[in-house]
N, C-alpha and C. Protein backbone atom coordinates (compact mmCIF):
# COMPACT_ATOMS: atom_id res chain seq x y z
N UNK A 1 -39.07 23.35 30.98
CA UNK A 1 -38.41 22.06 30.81
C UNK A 1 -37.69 21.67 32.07
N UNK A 2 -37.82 20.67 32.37
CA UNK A 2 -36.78 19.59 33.64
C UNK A 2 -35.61 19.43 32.86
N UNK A 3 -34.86 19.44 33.99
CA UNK A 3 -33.09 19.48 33.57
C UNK A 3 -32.57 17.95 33.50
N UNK A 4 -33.54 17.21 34.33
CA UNK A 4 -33.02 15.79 34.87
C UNK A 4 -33.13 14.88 33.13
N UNK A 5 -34.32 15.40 32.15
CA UNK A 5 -34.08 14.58 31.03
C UNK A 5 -32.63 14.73 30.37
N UNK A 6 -32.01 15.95 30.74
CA UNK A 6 -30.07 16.14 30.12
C UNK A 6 -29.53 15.40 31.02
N UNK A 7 -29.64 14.96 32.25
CA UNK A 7 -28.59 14.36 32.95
C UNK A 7 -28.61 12.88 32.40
N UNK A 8 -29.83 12.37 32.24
CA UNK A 8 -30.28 11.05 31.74
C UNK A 8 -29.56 10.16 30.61
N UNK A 9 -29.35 11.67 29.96
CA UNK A 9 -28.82 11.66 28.26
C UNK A 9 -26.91 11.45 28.38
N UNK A 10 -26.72 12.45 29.12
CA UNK A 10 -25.19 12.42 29.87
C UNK A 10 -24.68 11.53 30.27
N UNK A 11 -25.35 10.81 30.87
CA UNK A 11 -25.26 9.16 31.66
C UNK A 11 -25.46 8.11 30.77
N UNK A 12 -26.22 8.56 29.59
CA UNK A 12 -26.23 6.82 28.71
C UNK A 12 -24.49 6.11 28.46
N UNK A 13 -24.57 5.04 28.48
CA UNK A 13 -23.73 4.59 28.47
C UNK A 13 -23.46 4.29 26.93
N UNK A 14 -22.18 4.42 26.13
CA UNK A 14 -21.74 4.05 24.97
C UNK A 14 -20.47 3.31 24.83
N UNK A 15 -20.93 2.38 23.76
CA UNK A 15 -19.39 0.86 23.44
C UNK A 15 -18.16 1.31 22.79
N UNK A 16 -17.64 0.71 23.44
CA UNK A 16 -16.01 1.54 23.03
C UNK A 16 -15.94 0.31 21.89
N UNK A 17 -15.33 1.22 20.86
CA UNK A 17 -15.07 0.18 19.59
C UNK A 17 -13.53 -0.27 19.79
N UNK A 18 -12.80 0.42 19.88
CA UNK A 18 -11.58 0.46 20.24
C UNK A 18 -10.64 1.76 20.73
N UNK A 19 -9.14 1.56 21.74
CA UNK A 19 -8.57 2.92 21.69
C UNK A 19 -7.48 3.06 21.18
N UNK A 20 -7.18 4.11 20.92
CA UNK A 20 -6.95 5.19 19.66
C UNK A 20 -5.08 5.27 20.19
N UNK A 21 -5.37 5.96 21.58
CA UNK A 21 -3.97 6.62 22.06
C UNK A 21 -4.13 6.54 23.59
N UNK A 22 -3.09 6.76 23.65
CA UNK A 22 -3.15 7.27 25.29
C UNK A 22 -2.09 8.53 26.04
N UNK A 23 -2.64 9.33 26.82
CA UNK A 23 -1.99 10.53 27.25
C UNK A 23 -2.04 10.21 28.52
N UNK A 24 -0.18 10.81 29.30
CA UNK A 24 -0.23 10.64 30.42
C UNK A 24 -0.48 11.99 30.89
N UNK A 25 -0.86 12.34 31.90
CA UNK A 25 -1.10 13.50 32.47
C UNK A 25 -0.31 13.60 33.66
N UNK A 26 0.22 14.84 33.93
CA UNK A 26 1.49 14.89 35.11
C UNK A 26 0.88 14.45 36.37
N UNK A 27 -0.28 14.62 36.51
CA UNK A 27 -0.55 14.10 37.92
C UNK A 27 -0.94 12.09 37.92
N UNK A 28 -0.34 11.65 36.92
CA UNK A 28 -0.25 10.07 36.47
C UNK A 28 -1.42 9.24 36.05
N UNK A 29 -2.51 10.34 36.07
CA UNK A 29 -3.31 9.36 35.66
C UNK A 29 -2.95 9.65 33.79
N UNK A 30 -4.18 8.75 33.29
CA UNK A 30 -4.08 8.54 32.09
C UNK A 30 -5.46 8.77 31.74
N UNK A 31 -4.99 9.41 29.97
CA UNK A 31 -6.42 9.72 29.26
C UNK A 31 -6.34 9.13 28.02
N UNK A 32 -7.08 8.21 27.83
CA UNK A 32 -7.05 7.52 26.25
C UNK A 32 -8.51 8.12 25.45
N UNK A 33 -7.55 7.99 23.96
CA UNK A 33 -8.53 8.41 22.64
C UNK A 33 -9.33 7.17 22.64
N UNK A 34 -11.00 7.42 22.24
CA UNK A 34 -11.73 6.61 22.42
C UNK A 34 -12.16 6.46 21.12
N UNK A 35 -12.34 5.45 20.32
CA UNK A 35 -13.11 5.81 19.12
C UNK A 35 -15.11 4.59 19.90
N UNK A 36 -16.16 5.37 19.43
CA UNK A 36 -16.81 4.84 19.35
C UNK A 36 -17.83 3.69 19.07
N UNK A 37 -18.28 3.20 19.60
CA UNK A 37 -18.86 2.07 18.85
C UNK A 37 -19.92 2.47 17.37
N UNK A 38 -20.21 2.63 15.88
CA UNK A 38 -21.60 3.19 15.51
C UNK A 38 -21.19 4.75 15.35
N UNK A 39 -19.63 5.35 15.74
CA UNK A 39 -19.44 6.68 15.30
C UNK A 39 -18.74 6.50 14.42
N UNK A 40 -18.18 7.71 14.01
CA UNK A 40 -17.05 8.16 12.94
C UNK A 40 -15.42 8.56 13.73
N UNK A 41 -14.80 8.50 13.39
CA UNK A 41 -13.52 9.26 13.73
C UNK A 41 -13.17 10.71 14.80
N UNK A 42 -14.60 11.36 13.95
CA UNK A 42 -14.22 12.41 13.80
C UNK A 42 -15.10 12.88 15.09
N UNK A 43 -16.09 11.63 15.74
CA UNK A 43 -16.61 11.75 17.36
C UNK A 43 -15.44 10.95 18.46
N UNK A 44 -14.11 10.76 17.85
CA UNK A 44 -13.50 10.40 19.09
C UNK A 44 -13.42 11.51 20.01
N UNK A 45 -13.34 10.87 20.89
CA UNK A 45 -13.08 11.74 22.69
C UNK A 45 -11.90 11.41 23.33
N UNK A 46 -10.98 12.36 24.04
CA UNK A 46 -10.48 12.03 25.29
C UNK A 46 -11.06 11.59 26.46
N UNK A 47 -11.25 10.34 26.73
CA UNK A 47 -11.64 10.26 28.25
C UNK A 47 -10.53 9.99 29.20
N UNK A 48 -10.52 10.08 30.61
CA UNK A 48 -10.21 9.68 31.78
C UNK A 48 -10.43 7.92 31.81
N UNK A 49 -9.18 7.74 32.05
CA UNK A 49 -9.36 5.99 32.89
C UNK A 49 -10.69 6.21 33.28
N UNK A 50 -10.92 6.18 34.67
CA UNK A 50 -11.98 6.46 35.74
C UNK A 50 -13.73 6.40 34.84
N UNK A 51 -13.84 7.11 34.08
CA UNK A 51 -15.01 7.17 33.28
C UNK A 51 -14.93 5.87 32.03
N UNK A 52 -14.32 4.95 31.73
CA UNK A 52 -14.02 3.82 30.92
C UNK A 52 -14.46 2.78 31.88
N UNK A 53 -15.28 2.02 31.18
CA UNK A 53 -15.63 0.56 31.90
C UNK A 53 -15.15 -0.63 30.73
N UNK A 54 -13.98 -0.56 30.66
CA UNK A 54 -13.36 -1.46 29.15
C UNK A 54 -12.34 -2.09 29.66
N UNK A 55 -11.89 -2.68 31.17
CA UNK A 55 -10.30 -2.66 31.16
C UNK A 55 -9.56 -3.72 30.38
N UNK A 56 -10.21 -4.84 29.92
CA UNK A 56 -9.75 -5.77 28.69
C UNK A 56 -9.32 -5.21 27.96
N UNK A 57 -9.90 -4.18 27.31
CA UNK A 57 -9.16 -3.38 26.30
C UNK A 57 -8.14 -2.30 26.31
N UNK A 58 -8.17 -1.97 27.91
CA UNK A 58 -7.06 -1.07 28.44
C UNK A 58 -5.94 -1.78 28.68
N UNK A 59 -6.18 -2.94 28.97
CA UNK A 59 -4.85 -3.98 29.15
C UNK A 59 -4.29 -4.60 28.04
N UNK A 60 -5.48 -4.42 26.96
CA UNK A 60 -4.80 -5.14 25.79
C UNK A 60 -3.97 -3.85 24.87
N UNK A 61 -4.45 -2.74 24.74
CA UNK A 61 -3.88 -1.63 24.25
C UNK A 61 -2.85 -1.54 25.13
N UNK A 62 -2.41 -1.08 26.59
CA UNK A 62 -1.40 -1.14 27.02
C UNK A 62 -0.38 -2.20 26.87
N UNK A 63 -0.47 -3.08 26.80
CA UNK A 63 0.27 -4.43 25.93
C UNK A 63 1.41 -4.01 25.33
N UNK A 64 0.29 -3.20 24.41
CA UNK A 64 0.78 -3.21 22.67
C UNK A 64 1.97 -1.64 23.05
N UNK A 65 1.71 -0.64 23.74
CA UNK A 65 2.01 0.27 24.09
C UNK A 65 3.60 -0.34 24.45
N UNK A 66 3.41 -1.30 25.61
CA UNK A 66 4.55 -1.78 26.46
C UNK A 66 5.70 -2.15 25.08
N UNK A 67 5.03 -2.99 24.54
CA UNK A 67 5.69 -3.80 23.02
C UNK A 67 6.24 -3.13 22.33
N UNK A 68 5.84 -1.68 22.04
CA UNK A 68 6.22 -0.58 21.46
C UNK A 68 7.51 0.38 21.73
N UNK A 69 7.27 0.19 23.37
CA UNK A 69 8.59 1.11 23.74
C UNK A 69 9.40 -0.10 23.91
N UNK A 70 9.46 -1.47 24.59
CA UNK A 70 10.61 -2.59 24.06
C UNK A 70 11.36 -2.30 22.80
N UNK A 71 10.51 -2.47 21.78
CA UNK A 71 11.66 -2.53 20.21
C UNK A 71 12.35 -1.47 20.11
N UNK A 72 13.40 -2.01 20.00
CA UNK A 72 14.20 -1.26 19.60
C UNK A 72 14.61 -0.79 18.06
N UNK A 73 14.22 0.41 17.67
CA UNK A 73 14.45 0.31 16.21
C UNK A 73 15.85 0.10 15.83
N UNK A 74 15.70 -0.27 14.46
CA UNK A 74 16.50 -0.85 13.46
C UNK A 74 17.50 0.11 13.54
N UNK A 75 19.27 -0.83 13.52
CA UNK A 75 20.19 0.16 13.10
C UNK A 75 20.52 0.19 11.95
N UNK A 76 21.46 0.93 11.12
CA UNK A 76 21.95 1.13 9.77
C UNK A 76 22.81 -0.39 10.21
N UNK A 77 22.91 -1.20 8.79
CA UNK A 77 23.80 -1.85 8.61
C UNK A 77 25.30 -1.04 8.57
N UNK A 78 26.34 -1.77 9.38
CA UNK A 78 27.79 -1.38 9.15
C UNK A 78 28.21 -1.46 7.78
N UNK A 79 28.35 -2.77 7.38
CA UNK A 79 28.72 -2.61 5.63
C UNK A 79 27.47 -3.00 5.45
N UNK A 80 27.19 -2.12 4.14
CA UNK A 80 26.07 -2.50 3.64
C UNK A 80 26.93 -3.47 1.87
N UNK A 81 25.99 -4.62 1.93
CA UNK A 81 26.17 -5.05 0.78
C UNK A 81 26.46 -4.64 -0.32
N UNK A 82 27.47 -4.87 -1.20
CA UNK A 82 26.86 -3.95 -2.77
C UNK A 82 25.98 -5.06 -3.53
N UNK A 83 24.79 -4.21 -3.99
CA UNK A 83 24.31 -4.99 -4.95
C UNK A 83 24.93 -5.71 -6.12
N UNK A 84 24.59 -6.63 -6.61
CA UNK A 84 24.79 -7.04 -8.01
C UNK A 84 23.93 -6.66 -9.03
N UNK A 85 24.35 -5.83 -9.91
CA UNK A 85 23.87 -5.41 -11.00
C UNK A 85 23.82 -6.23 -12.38
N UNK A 86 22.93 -7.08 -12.84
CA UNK A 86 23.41 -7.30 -14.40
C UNK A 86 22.84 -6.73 -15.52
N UNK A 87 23.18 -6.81 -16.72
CA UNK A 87 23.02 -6.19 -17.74
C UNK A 87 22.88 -6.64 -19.04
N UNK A 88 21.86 -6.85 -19.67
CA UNK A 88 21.97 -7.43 -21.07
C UNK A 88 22.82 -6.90 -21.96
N UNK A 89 24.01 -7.90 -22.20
CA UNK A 89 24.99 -7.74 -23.32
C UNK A 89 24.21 -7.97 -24.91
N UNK A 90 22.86 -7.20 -24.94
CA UNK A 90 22.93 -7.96 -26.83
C UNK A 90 23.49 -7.29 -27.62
N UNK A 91 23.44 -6.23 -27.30
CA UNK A 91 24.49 -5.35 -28.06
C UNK A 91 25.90 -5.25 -28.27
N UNK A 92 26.22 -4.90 -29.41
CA UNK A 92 27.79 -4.30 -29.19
C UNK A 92 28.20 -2.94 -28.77
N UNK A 93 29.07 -3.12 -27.85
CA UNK A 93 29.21 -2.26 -27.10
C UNK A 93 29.78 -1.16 -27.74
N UNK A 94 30.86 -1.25 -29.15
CA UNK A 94 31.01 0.07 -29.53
C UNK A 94 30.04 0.46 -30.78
N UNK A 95 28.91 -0.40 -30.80
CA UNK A 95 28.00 0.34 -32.14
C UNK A 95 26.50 1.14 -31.43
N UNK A 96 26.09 2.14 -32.08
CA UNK A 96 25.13 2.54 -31.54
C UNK A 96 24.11 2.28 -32.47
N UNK A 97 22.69 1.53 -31.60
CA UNK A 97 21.92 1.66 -32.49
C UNK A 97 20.80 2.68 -33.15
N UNK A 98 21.29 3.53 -32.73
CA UNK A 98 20.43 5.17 -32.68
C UNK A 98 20.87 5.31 -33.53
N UNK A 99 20.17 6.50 -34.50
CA UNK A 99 21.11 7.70 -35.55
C UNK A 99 20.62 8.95 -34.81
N UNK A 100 19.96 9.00 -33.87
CA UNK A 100 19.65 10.40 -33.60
C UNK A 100 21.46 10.84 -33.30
N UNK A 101 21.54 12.15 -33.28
CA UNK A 101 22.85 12.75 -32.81
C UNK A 101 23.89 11.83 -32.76
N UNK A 102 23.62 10.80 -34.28
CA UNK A 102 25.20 10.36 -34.91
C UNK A 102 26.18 11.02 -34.99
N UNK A 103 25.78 12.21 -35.46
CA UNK A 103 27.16 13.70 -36.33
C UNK A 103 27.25 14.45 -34.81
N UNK A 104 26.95 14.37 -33.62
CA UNK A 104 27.62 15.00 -32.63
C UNK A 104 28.64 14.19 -32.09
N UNK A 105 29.93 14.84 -31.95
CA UNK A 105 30.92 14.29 -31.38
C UNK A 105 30.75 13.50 -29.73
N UNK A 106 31.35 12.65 -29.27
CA UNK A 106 30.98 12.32 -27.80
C UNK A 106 32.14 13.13 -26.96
């Protein structure tokens, strides 16, 4: 067998459906989760920037990234409200309408 039909195969090019995540790596570049175009989940990859021909979608995911570390999450309210509770009065309040455990004292 020729080796050059695996390199062929190595080289096809595949559609990024969308990405997933992104990892910085100490030497600054970046590696984003790829999910496939026509795969499952469970064929995402780490690639390298450098090997991605998507940058619309690297700019639009980084966006969202940027947007992400902006917000600032939510603080606890200082006073928090008390709710209002109401309650149907049809009853009288000192009769019970149970007989279960009438003859136990309260």
């Amino acid at each position: 067998k020729d080796g050059s039909n695996n390199d062929d195969a190595d080289e096809a090019e595949y559609e990024v459906e969308k990405i997933i995540d992104v990892y910085f790596k100490k030497n600054g570049k970046r590696e984003f989760l790829i999910r496939w175009k026509g795969f499952k989940a469970s064929d995402d990859t780490w690639e390298p920037e450098d090997n991605l021909n998507c940058s619309d979608l690297i700019k639009k995911f980084m966006s969202k990234v940027e947007e992400a570390k902006a917000a600032t999450p939510r603080s606890l309210r200082t006073n928090p409200s008390q709710t209002k509770r109401y309650t149907l009065a049809t009853k009288d309040s000192g009769r019970r309408l149970s007989r279960r455990n009438r003859d136990k004292q309260r």
